[in-house]
C-alpha atoms as a PDB file:
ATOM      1  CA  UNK A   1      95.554 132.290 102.632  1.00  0.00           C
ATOM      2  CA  UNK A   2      98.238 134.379 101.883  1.00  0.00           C
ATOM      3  CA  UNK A   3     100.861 132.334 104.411  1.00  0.00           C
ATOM      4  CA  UNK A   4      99.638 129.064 102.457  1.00  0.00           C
ATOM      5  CA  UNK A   5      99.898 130.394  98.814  1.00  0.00           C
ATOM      6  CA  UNK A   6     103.828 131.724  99.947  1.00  0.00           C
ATOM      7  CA  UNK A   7     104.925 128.567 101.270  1.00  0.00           C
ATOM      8  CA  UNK A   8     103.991 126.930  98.177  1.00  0.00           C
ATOM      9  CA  UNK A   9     105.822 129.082  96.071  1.00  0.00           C
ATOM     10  CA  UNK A  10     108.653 128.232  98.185  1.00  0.00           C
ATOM     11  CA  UNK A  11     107.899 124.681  97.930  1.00  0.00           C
ATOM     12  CA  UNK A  12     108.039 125.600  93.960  1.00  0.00           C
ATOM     13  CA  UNK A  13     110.841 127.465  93.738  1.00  0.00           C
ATOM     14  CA  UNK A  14     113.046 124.718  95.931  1.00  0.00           C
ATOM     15  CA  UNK A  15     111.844 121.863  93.946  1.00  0.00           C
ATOM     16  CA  UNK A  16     112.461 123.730  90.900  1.00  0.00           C
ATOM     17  CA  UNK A  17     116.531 123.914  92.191  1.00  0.00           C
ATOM     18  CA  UNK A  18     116.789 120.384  93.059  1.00  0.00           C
ATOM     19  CA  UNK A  19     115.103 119.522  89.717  1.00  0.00           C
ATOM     20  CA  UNK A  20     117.777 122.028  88.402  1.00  0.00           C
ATOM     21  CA  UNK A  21     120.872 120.856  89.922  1.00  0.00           C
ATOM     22  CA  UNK A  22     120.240 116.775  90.191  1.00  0.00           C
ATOM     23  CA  UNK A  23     120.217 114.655  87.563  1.00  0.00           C
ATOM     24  CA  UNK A  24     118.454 112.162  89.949  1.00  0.00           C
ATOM     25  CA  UNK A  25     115.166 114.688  90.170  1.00  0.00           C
ATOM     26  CA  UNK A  26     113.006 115.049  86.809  1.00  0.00           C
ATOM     27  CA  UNK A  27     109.805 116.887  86.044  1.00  0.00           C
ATOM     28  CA  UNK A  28     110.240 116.969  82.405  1.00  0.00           C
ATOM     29  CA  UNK A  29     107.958 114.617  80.087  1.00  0.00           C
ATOM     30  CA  UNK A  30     108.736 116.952  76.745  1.00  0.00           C
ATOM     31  CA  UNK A  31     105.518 119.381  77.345  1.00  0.00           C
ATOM     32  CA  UNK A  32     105.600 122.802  77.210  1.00  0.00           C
ATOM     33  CA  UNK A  33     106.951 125.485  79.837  1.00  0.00           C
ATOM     34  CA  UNK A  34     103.750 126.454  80.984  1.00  0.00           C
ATOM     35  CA  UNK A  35     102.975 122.802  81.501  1.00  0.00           C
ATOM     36  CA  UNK A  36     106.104 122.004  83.617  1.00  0.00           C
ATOM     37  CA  UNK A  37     105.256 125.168  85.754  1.00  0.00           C
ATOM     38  CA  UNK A  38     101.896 123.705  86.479  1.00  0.00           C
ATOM     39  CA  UNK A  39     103.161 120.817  87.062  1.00  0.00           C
ATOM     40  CA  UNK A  40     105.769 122.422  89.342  1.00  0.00           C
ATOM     41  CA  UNK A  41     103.216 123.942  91.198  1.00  0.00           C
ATOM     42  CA  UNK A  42     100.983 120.321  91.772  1.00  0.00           C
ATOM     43  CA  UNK A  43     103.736 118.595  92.873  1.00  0.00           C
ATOM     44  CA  UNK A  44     104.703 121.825  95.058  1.00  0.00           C
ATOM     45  CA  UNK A  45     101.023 121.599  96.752  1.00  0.00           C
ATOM     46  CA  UNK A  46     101.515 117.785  96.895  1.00  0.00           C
ATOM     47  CA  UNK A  47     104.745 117.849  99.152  1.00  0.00           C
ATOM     48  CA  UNK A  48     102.891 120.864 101.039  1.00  0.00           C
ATOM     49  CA  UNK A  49     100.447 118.117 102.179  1.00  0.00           C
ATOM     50  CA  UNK A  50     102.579 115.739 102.542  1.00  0.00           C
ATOM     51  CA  UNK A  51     104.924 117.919 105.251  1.00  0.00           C
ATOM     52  CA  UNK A  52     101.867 118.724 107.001  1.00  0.00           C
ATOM     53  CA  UNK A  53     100.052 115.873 107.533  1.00  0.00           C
ATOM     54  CA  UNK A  54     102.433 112.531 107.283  1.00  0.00           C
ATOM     55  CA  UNK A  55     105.561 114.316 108.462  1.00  0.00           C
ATOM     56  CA  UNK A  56     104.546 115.246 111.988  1.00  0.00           C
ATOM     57  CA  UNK A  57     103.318 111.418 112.282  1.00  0.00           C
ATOM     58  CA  UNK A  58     107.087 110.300 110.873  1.00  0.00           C
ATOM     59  CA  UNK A  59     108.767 112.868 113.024  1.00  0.00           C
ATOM     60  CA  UNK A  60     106.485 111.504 116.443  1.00  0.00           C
ATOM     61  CA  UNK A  61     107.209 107.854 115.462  1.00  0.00           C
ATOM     62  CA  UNK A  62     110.997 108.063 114.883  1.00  0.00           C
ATOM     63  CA  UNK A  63     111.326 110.554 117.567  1.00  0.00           C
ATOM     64  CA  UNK A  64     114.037 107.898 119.394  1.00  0.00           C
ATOM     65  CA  UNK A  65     115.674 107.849 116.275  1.00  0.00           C
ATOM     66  CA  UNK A  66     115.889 112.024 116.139  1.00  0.00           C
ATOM     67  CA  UNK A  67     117.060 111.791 119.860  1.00  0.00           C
ATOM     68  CA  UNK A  68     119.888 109.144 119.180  1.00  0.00           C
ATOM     69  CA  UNK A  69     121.004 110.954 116.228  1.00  0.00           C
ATOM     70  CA  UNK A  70     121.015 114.219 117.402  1.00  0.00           C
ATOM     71  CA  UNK A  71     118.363 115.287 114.701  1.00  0.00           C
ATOM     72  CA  UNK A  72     120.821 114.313 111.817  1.00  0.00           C
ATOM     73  CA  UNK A  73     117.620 112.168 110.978  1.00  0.00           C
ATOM     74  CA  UNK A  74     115.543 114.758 109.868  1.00  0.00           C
ATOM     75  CA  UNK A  75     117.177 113.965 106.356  1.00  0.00           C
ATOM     76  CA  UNK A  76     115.968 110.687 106.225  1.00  0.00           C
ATOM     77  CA  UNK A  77     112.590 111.435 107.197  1.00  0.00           C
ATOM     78  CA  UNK A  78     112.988 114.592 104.534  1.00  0.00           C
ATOM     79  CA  UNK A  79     114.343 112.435 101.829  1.00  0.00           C
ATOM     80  CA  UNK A  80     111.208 110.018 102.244  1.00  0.00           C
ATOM     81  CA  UNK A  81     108.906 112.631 102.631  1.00  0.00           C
ATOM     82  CA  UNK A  82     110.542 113.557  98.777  1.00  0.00           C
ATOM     83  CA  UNK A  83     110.412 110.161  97.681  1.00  0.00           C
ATOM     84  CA  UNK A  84     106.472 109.801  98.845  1.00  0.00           C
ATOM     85  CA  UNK A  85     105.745 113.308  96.990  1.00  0.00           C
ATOM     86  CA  UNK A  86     107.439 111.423  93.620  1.00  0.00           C
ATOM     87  CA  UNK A  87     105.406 108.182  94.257  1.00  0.00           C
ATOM     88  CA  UNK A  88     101.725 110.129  94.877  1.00  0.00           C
ATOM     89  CA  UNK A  89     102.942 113.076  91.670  1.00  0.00           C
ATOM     90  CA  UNK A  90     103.209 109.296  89.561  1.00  0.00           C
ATOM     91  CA  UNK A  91      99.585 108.183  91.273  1.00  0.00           C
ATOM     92  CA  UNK A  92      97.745 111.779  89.895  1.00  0.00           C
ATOM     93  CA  UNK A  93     100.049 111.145  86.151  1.00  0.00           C
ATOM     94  CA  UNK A  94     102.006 114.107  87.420  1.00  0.00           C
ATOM     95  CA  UNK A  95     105.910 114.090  85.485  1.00  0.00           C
ATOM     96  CA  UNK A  96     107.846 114.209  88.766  1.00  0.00           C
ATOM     97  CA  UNK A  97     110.334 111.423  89.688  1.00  0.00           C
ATOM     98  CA  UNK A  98     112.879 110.770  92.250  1.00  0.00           C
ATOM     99  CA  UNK A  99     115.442 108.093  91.122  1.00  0.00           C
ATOM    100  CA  UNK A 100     116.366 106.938  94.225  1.00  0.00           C
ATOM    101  CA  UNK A 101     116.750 107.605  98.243  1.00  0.00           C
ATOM    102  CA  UNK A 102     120.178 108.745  98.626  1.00  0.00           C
ATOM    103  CA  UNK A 103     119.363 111.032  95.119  1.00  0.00           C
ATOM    104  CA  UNK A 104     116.463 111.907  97.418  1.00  0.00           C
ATOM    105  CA  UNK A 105     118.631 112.943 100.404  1.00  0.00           C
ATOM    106  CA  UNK A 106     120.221 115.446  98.872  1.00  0.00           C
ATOM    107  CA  UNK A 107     117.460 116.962  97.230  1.00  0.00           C
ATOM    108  CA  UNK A 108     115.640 117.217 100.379  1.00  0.00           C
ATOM    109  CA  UNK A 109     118.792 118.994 101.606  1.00  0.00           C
ATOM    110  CA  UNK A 110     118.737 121.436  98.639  1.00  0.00           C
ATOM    111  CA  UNK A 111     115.115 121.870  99.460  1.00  0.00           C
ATOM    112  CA  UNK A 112     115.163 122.491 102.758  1.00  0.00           C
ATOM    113  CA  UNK A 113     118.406 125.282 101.917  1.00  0.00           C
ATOM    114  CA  UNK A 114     116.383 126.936  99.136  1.00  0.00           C
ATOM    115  CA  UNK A 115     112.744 126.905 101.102  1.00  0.00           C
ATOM    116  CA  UNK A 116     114.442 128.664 104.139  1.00  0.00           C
ATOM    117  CA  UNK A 117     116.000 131.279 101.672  1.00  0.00           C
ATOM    118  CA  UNK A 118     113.022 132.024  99.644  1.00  0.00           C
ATOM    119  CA  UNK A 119     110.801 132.194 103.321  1.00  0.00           C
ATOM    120  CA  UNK A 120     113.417 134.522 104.806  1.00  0.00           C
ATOM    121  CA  UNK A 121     112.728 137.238 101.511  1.00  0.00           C
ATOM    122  CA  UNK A 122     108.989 136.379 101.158  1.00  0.00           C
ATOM    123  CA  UNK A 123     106.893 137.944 102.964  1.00  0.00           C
ATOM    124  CA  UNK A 124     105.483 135.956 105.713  1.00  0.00           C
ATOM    125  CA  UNK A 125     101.784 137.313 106.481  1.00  0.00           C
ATOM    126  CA  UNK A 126      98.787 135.056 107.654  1.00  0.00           C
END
């Protein structure tokens, strides 16, 4: 329990720096702070489920694709992986939105960065 509520705070805290640095990434519809973080922490859970359960089926899939590139496309799969978590945040009414997919590759670059940051200082017990 503990393992799953840390990695989505560092879901939260990486989306909340993409959201931060791209003009491309939005999670504001005008409510109130205590709104957005709730809504920061939905669309955290959301891209939780949506790394564990459609990205290993992606990853399997395209795994010629990871082999010819040398893994370089682990962004694409990460930037679609972002761009599903927008589309399914829009399906539960849920103020998230990614523009488009190359604003959606380098957020998923930020957010990988940031997540392996905030896992290395968080503590990592199961």
């Amino acid at each position: 329990m503990t393992n799953f509520v840390v990695k989505t705070v560092a879901n939260a805290a990486a989306l909340a720096v993409a959201i931060w640095l791209l003009a491309g990434i939005t999670l504001d519809d005008g409510s109130s702070m205590g709104r957005r973080t709730l809504t920061l922490i939905l669309v955290a859970l959301i891209f939780g489920v949506v790394n564990v359960i459609v990205k290993p089926v992606v990853k399997l899939l395209s795994l010629p694709l990871f082999i010819v590139t040398l893994g370089l496309f682990t962004l694409v799969v990460n930037a679609l992986m972002l761009m599903l978590t927008s589309w399914l945040a829009k399906q539960f009414d849920l103020s998230f939105h990614v523009d488009n997919f190359w604003t959606a590759v380098v957020g998923a670059l930020i957010i990988s960065i940031v997540s392996w940051a905030v896992n290395m200082v968080l503590p990592d017990k199961n």
